[in-house]
Protein backbone atom coordinates (compact mmCIF):
# COMPACT_ATOMS: atom_id res chain seq x y z
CA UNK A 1 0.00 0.00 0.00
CA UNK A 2 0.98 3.63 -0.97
CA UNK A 3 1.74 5.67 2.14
CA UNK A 4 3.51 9.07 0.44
CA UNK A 5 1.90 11.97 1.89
CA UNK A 6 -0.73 12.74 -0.39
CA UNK A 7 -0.60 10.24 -2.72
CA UNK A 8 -4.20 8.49 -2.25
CA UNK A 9 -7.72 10.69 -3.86
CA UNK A 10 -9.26 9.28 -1.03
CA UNK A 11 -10.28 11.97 0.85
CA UNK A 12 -11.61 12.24 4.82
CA UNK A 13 -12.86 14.80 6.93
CA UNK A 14 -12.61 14.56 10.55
CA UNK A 15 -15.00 17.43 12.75
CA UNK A 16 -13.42 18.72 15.59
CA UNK A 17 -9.71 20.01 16.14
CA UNK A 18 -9.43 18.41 20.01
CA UNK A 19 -6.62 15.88 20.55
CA UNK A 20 -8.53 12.98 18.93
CA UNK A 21 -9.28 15.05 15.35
CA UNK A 22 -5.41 16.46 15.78
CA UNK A 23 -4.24 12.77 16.24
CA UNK A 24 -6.41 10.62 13.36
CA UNK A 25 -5.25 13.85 11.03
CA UNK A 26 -1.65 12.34 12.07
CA UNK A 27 -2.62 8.59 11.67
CA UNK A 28 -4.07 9.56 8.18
CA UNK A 29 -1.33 11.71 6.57
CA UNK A 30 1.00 8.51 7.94
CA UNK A 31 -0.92 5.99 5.53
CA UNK A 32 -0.96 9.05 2.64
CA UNK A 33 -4.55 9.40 2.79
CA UNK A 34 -5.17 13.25 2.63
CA UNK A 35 -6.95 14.32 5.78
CA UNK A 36 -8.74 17.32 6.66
CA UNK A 37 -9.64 18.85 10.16
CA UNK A 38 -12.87 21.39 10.54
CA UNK A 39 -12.89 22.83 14.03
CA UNK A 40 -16.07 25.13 14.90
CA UNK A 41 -13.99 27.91 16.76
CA UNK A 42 -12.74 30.38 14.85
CA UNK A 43 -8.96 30.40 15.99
CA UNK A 44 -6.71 27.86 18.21
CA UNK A 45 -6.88 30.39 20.75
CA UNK A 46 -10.67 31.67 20.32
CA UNK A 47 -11.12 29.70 24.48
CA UNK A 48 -8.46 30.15 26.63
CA UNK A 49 -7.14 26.84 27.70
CA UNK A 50 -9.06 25.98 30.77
CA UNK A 51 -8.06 22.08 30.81
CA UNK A 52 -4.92 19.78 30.87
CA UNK A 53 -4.58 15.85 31.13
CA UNK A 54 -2.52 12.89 31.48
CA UNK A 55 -1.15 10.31 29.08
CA UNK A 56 -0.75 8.14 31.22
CA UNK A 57 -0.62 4.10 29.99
CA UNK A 58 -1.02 5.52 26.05
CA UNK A 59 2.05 6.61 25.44
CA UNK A 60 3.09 3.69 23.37
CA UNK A 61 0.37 3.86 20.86
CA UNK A 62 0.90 7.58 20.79
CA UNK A 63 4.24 7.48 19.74
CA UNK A 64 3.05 5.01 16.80
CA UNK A 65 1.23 7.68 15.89
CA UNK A 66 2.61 10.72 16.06
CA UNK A 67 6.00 11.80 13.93
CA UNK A 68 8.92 11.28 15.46
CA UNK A 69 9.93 15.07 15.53
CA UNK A 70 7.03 15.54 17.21
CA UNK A 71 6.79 13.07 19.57
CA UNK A 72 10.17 14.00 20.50
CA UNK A 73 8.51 17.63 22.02
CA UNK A 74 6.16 16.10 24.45
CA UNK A 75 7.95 17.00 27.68
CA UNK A 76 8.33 20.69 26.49
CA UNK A 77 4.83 20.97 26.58
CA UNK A 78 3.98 20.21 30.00
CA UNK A 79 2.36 22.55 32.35
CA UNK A 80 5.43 23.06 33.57
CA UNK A 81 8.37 22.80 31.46
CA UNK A 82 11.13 22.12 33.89
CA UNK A 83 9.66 18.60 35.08
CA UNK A 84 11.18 15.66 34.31
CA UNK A 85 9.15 12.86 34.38
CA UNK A 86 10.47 9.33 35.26
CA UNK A 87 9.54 5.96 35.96
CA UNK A 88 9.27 6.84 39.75
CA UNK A 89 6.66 10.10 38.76
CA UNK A 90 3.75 9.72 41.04
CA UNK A 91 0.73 11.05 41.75
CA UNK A 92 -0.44 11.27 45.51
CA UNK A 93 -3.98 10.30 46.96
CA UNK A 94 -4.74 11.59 50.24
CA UNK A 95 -6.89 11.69 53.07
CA UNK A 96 -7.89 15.44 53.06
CA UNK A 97 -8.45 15.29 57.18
CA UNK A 98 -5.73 13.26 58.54
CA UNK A 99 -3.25 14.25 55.49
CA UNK A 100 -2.62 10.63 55.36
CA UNK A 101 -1.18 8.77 51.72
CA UNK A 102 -3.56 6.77 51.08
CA UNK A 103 -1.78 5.67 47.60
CA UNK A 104 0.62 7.06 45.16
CA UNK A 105 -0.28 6.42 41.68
CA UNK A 106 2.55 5.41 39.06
CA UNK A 107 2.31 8.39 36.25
CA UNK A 108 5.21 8.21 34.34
CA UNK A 109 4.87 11.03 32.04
CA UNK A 110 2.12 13.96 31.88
CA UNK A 111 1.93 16.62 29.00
CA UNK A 112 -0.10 17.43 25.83
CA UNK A 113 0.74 16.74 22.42
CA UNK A 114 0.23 19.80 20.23
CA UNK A 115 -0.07 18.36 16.09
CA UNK A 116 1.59 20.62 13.58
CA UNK A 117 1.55 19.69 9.98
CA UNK A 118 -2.47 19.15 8.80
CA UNK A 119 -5.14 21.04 7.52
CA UNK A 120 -7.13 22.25 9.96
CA UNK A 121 -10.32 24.63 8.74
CA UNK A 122 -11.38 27.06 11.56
CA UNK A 123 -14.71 28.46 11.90
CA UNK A 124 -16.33 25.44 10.59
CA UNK A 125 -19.52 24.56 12.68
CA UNK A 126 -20.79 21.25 11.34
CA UNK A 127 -24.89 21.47 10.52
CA UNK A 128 -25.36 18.16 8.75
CA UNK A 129 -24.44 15.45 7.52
CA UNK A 130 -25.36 13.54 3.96
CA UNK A 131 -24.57 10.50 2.38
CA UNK A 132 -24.97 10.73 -0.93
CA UNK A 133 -25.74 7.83 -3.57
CA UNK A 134 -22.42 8.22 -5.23
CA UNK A 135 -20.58 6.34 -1.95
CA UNK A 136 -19.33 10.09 -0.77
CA UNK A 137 -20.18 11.75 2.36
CA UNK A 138 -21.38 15.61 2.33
CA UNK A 139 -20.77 17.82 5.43
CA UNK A 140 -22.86 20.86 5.94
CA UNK A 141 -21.63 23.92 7.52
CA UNK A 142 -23.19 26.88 9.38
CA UNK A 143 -21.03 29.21 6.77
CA UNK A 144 -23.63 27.47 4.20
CA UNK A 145 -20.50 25.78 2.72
CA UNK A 146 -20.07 21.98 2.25
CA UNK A 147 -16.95 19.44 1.94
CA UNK A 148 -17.56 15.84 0.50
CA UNK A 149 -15.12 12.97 1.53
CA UNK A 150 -14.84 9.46 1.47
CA UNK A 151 -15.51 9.17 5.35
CA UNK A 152 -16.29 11.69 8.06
CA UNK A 153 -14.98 10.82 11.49
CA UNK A 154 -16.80 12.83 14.59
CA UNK A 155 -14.15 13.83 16.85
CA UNK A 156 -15.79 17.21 18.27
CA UNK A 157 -16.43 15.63 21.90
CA UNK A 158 -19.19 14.53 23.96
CA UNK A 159 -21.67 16.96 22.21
CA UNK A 160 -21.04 15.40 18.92
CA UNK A 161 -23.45 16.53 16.23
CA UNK A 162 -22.09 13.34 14.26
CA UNK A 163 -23.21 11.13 16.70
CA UNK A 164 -26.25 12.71 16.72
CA UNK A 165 -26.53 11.70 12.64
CA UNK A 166 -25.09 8.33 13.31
CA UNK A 167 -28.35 7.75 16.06
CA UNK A 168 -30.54 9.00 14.06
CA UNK A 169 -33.11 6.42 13.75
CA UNK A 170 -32.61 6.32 18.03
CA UNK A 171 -32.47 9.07 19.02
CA UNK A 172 -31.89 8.69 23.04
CA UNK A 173 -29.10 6.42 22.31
CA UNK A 174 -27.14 9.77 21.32
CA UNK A 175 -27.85 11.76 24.99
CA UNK A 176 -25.24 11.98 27.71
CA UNK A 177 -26.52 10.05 31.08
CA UNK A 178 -26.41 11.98 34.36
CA UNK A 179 -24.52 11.25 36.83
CA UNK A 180 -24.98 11.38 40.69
CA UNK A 181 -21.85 13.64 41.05
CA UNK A 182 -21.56 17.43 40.53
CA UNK A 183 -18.24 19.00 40.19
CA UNK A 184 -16.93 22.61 41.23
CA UNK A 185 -14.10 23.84 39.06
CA UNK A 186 -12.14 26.81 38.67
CA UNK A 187 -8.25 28.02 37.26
CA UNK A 188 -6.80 30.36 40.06
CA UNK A 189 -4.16 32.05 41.11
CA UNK A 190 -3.57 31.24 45.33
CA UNK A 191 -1.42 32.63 48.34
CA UNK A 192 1.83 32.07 47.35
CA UNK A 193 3.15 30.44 50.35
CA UNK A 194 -0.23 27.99 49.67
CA UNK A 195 1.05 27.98 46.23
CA UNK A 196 4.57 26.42 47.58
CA UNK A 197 3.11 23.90 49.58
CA UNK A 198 1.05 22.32 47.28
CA UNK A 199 4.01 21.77 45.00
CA UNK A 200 5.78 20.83 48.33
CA UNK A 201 3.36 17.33 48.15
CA UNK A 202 4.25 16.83 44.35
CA UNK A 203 5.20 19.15 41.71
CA UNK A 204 2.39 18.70 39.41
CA UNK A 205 -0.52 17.27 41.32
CA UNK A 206 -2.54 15.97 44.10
CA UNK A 207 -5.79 14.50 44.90
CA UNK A 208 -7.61 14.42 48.04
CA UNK A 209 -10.66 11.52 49.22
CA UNK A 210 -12.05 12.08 52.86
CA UNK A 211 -14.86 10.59 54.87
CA UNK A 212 -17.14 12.98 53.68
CA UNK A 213 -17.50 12.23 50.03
CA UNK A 214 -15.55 15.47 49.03
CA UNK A 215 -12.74 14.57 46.50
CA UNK A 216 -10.18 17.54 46.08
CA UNK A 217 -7.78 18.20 42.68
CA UNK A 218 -4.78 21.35 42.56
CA UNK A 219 -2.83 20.91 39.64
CA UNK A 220 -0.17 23.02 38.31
CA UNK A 221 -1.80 24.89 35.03
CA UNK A 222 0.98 27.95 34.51
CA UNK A 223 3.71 28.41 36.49
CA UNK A 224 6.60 30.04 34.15
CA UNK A 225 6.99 32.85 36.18
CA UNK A 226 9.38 32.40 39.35
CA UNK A 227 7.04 33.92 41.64
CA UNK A 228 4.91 31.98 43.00
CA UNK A 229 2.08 34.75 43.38
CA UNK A 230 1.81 34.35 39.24
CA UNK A 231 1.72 30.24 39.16
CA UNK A 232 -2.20 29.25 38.17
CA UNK A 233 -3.99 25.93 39.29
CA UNK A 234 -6.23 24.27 38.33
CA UNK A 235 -8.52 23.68 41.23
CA UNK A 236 -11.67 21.47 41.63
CA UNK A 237 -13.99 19.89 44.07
CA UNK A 238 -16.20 17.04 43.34
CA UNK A 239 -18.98 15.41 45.35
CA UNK A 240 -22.76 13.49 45.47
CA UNK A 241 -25.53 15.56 45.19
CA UNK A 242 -29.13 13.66 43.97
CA UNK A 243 -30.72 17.40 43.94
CA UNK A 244 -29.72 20.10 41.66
CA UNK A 245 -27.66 22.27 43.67
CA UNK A 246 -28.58 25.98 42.47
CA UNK A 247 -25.52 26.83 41.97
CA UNK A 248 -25.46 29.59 39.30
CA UNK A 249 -22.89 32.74 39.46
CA UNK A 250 -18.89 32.58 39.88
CA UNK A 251 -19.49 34.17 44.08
CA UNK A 252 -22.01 31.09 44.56
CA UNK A 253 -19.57 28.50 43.01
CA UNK A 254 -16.74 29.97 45.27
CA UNK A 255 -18.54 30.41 48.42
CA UNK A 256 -19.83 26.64 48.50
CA UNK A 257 -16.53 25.47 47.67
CA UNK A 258 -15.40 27.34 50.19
CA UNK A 259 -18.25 26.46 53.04
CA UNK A 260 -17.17 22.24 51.73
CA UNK A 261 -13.13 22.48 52.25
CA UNK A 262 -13.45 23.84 56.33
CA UNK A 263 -12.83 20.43 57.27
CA UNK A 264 -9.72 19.57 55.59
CA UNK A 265 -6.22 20.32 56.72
CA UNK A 266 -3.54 22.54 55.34
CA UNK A 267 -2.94 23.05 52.63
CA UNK A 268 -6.03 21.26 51.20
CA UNK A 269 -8.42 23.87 53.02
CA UNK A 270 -6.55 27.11 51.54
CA UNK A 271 -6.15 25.71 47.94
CA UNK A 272 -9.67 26.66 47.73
CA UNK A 273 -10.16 29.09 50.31
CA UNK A 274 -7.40 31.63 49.39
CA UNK A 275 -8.90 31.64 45.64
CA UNK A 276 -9.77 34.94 44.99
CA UNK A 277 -13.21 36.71 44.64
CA UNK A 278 -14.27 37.55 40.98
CA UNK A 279 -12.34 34.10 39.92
CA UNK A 280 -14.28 32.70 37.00
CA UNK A 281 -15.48 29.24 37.83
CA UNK A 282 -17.51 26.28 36.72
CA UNK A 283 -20.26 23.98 38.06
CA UNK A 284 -21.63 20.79 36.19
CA UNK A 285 -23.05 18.00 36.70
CA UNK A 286 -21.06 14.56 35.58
CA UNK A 287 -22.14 13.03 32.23
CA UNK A 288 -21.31 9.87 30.28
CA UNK A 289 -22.32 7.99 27.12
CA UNK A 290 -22.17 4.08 27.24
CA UNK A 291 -20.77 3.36 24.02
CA UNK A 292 -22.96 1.43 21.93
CA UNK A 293 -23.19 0.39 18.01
CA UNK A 294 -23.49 3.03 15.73
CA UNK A 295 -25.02 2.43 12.00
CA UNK A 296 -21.74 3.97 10.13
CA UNK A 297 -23.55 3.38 7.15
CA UNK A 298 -21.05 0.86 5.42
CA UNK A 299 -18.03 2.21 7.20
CA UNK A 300 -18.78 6.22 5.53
CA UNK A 301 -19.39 8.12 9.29
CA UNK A 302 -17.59 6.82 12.09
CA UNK A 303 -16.93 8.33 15.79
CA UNK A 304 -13.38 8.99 18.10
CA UNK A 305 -12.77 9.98 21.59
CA UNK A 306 -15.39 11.55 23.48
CA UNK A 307 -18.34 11.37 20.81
CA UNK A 308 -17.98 7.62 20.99
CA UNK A 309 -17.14 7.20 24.99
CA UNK A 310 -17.73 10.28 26.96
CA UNK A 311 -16.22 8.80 30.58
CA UNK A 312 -16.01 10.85 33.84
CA UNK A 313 -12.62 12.16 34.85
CA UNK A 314 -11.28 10.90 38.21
CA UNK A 315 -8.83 8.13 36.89
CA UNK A 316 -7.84 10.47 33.38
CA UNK A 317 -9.09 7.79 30.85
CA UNK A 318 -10.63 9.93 28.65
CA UNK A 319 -7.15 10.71 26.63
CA UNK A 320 -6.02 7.35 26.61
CA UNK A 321 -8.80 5.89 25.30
CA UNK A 322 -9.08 8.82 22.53
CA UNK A 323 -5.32 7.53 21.53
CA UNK A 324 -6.07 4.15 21.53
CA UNK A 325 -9.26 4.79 19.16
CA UNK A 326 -6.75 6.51 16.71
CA UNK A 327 -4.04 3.22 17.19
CA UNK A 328 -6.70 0.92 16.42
CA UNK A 329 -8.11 2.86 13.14
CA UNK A 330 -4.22 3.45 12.09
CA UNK A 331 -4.01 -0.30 12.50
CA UNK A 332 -6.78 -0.89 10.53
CA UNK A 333 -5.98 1.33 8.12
CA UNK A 334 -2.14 0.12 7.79
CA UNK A 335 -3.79 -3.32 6.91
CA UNK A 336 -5.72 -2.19 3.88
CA UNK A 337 -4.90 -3.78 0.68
CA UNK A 338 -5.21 -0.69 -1.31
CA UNK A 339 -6.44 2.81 -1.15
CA UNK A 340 -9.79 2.19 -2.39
CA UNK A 341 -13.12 3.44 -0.74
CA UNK A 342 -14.29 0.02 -0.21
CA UNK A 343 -10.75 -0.78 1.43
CA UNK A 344 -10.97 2.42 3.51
CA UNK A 345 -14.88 1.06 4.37
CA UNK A 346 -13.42 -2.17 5.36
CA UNK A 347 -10.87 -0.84 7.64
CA UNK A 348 -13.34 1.80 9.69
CA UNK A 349 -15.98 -1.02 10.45
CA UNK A 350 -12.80 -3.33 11.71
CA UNK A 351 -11.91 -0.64 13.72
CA UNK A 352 -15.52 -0.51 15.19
CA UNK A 353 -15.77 -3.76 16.24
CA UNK A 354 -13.04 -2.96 18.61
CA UNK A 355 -14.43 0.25 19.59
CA UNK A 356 -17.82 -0.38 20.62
CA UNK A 357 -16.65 -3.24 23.29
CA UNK A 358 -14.08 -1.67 24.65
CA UNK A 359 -15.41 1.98 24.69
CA UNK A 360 -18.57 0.53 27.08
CA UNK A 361 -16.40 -1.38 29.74
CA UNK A 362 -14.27 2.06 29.74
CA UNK A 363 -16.93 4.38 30.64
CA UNK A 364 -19.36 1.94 32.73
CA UNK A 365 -15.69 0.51 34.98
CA UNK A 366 -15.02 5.16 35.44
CA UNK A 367 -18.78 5.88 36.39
CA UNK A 368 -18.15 3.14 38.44
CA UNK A 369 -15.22 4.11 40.07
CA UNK A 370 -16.30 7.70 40.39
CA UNK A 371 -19.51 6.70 42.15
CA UNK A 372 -17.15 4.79 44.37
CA UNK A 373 -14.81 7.45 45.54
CA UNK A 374 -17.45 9.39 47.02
CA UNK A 375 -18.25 6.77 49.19
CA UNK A 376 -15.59 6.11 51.73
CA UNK A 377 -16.71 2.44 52.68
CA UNK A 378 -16.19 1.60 48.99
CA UNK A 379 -13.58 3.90 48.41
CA UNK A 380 -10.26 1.57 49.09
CA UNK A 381 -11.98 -0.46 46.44
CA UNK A 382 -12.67 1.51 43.80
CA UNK A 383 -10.14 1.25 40.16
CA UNK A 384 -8.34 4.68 41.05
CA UNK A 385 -7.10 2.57 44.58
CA UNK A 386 -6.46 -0.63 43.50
CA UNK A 387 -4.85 -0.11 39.80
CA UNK A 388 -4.62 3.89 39.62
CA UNK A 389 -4.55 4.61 36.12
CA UNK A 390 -3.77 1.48 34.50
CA UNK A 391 -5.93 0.26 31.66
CA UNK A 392 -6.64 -2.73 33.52
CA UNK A 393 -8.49 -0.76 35.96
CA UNK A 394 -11.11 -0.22 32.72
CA UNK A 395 -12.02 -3.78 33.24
CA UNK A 396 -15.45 -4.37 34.94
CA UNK A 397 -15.52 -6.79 38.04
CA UNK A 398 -16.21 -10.23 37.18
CA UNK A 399 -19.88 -11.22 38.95
């Protein structure tokens, strides 16, 4: 099989310039099947980056996928630059009340990919989707433009207007589930002796489980300036709450989080409690999407990363599963026997098969194991305990 850059007509179009779209761009331009990217934001930086995650056990996949050039830049993306990852890197869980380790996860290596090198179309809200008789797929855009490909892929997260196509003969199979826990979330600047104590307990991270149900996260999300006063965290709370909460402005989001920390020791308590006033913050509630068979219509509209398993957060599966989605295609798509439609066809409803079983057991095994962490009977038994975040802690209990 051909695999010069360019050198297939086959054409695909993947929605949604997140790290899954970035990555299958990668895994196609690899094989020489010419890729394009349509992100509905008009510029990379239209949001402000208000997220960061973990590789975690998918680094080997990702460097399958990913140039070597550019794989070779992954540690000077971090949050911050100067850390060195290593085998020992951890990542500690604690008792918020006592300050007690209660288990220090194995996370070798933590930063964020950034793909350079594809075509990525900005401002390009997807509307619609048609397949047309001739075998190609149209895409229709707010703009009132349209792009036809071989295959569209929805990468564009767990809102995915392509899932909403691919479920369109079901629709409820398409809506995120609620879950029982609410999370608190905001990106702050903190005291800056606060500041050096929480990078005292790890440089990059720390989560906190107590008797009460409250989980805690500070992360590191800026912190190239020497002073201490500049670094940013992320900083978030979550916990069980049947009722809707209320909770509406940025002052009401801080002031609960601050009335649900008194409890916990130092510095837990004053991560949150020295945020400032007028801090812009976030309150959800959890949501996840069991994956489950899609009609791809012959292999022509397929689904990656969140639009096929939107998972809750506390174990930071979401990425690796996103990478593993783009190994398996690549894979798949390594294995064709030509670059023919009906080859590329082939190859997306192989990598399906893998998808849908494996997408499920990830996102049922997280809800479980977030349920679990906000109960402190069950808590020492839950995935995030007992395998941290391994893949094998993905895997349901056997009944």
């Amino acid at each position: 099989m051909a695999t010069a850059e360019g050198s297939s007509p086959l054409r695909v179009l993947i929605i949604g310039a997140g790290s899954a779209g970035l990555l299958l761009a990668q895994a196609f331009k690899k094989v020489g099947i010419n890729a394009a990217v349509f992100e509905k934001d008009a510029s990379p930086t239209a949001r402000p980056r208000d997220w960061n995650f973990g590789i975690y056990w998918a680094q080997s996949p990702l460097e399958d996928i990913l140039p070597p050039k550019l794989h070779a830049q992954l540690e000077t993306v971090q949050t911050d630059a100067s850390y060195k990852p290593n085998a020992k890197s951890v990542m500690p869980i604690i008792n918020g009340v006592s300050g007690e380790l209660l288990r220090a996860l194995d996370t070798p290596l933590r930063p964020a990919a950034e793909a350079t090198g594809i075509d990525v179309r900005f401002g390009k809200a997807l509307v619609s989707i048609q397949v047309k008789e001739d075998g190609l797929v149209e895409s229709i855009f707010a703009d009132g433009n349209t792009e036809v490909g071989n295959l569209v892929i929805g990468a564009e997260g767990a809102h995915s207007v392509v899932r909403d196509f691919l479920f369109e003969s079901s629709p409820e199979d398409a809506k995120l589930l609620s879950c029982p826990i609410v999370v608190s979330s905001c990106l702050a600047k903190l005291d800056p002796q606060v500041a050096l104590d929480i990078r005292k307990i790890n440089p990059t991270y720390y989560m906190t489980l107590d008797p009460t149900g409250l989980m805690s996260w500070a992360s590191v999300h800026d912190c190239a300036s020497p002073d201490p006063a500049e670094w940013t965290f992320c900083v978030l709370l979550t916990w069980n709450s049947a009722e809707e909460t209320g909770l509406k402005t940025d002052q009401e989001i801080l002031d609960d989080m601050r009335a649900r920390v008194q409890h916990l020791a130092y510095p837990f308590k004053e991560s949150v409690t020295t945020i400032p006033s007028g801090t812009r913050c976030w309150h959800a509630r959890l949501t996840y999407l069991p994956t489950k068979p899609w009609d791809s219509r012959g292999g022509l509209v397929t689904l990656a990363g969140d639009a096929a398993h939107s998972m809750t957060f506390h174990r930071g599966q979401g990425l690796g599963n996103a990478i593993t989605d783009v190994a398996e295609l690549l894979k798949r798509l390594q294995e064709m026997k030509s670059l023919t439609p009906a080859e590329l066809a082939k190859a997306v409803q192989e990598y399906e098969k893998e998808v849908w079983p494996r997408g499920h057991e990830a996102v049922m095994a997280n809800l479980e194991n977030t349920i679990a962490l906000h109960n402190w009977d069950m808590m020492m038994q839950s995935a995030a305990i007992v395998s941290g975040v391994k893949r094998e802690g993905d895997k349901l209990p056997s009944s």
